[in-house]
Protein backbone atom coordinates (compact mmCIF):
# COMPACT_ATOMS: atom_id res chain seq x y z
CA UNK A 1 0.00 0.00 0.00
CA UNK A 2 3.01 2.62 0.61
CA UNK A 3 4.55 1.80 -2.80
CA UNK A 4 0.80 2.56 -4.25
CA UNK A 5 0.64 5.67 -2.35
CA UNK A 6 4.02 6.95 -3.74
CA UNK A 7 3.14 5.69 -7.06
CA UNK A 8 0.11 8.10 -6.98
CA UNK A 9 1.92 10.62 -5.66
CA UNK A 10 4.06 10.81 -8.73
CA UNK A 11 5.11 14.33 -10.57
CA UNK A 12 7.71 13.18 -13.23
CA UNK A 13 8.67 10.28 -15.33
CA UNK A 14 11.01 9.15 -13.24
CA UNK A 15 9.54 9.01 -9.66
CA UNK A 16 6.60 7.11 -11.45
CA UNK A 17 9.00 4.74 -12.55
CA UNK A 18 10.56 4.15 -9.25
CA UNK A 19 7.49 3.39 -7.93
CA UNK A 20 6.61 0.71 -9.87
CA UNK A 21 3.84 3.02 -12.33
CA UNK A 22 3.66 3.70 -16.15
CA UNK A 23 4.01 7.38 -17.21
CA UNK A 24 1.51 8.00 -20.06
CA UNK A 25 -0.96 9.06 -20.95
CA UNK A 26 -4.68 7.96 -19.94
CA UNK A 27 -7.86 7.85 -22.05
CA UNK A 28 -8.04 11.19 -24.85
CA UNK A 29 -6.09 13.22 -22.06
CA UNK A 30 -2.88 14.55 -24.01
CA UNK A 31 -1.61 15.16 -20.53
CA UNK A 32 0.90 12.65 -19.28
CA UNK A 33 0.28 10.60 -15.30
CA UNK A 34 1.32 7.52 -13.50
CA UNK A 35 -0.74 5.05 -13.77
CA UNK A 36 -0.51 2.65 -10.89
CA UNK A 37 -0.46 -1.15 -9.97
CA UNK A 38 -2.85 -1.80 -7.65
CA UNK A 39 -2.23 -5.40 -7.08
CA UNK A 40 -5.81 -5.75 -6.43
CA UNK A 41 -7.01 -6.81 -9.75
CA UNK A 42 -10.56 -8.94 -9.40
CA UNK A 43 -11.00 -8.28 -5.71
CA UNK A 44 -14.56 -8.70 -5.09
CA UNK A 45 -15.97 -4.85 -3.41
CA UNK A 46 -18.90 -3.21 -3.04
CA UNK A 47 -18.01 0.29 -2.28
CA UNK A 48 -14.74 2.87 -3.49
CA UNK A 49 -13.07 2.16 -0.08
CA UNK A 50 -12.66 -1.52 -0.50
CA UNK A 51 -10.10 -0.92 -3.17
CA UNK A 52 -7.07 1.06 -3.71
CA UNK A 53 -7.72 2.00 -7.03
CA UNK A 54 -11.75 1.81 -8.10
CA UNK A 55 -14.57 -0.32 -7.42
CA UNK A 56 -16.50 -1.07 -11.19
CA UNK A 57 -18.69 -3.44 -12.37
CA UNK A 58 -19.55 -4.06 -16.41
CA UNK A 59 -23.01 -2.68 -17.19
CA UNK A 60 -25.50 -4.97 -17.86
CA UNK A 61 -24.98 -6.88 -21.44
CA UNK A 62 -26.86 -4.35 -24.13
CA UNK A 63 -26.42 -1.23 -21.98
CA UNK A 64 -24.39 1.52 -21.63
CA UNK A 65 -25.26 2.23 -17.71
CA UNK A 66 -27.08 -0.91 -17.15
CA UNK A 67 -26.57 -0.62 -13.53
CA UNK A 68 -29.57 -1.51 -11.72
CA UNK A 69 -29.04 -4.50 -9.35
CA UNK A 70 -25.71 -4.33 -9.65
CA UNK A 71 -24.64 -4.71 -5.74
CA UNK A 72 -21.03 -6.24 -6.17
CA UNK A 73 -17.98 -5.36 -8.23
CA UNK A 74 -14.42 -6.08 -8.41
CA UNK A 75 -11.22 -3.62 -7.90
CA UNK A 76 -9.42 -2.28 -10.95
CA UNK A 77 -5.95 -3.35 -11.68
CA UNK A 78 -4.34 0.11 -11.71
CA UNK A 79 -5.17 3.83 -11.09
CA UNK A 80 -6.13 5.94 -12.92
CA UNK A 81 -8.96 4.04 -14.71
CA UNK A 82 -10.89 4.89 -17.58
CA UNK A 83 -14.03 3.81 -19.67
CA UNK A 84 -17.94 2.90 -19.08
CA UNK A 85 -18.65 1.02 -16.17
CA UNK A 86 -21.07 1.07 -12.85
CA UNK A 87 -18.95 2.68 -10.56
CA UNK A 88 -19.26 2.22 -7.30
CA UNK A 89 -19.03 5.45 -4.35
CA UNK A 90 -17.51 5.56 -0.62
CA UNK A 91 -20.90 4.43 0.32
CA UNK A 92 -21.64 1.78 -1.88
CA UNK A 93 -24.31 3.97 -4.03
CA UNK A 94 -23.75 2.69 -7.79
CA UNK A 95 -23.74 4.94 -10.75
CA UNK A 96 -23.22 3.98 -14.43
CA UNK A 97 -20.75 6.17 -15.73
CA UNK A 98 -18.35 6.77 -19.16
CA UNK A 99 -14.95 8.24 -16.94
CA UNK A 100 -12.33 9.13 -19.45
């Protein structure tokens, strides 16, 4: 968890590198980040908290924010994340939501 917290923490190519991240860039953003491990990948959750990255499920098939019902999801592999998923908040509330 401390090497994910300095990962996220990182201003410059090289810090990000040091802590184990990716500098690039994420979703249509021309702005370069770190994008993070969280060694968490396909950890069941059911609220933001339970994760150190997000807490997502996919949208029902045939949907775009399909997310009624949905009451568990799993943690996302790294940080930042992009794309359309349900997303879940701090208090497990889901919303269905394109993040890029």
């Amino acid at each position: 968890m401390a090497s994910f917290a300095a990962c996220k923490a990182s201003k410059s190519a090289t810090t990000c590198k040091q802590n184990g991240g990716s500098w690039t860039t994420v979703g249509p953003s021309p702005e370069l980040t770190c994008v993070c491990p969280t060694g968490q990948q396909g950890c069941a959750c059911t609220r933001s908290t339970d994760c150190l990255g997000s807490c997502r499920a996919t949208p029902s098939p045939g949907t775009l924010y399909g997310c009624d019902g949905v009451t568990q999801g799993s943690c996302s592999s790294h940080h930042p994340s992009v794309g359309c998923w349900c997303w879940f908040g701090k208090d497990g509330t889901v919303i269905g939501i394109c993040a890029d």
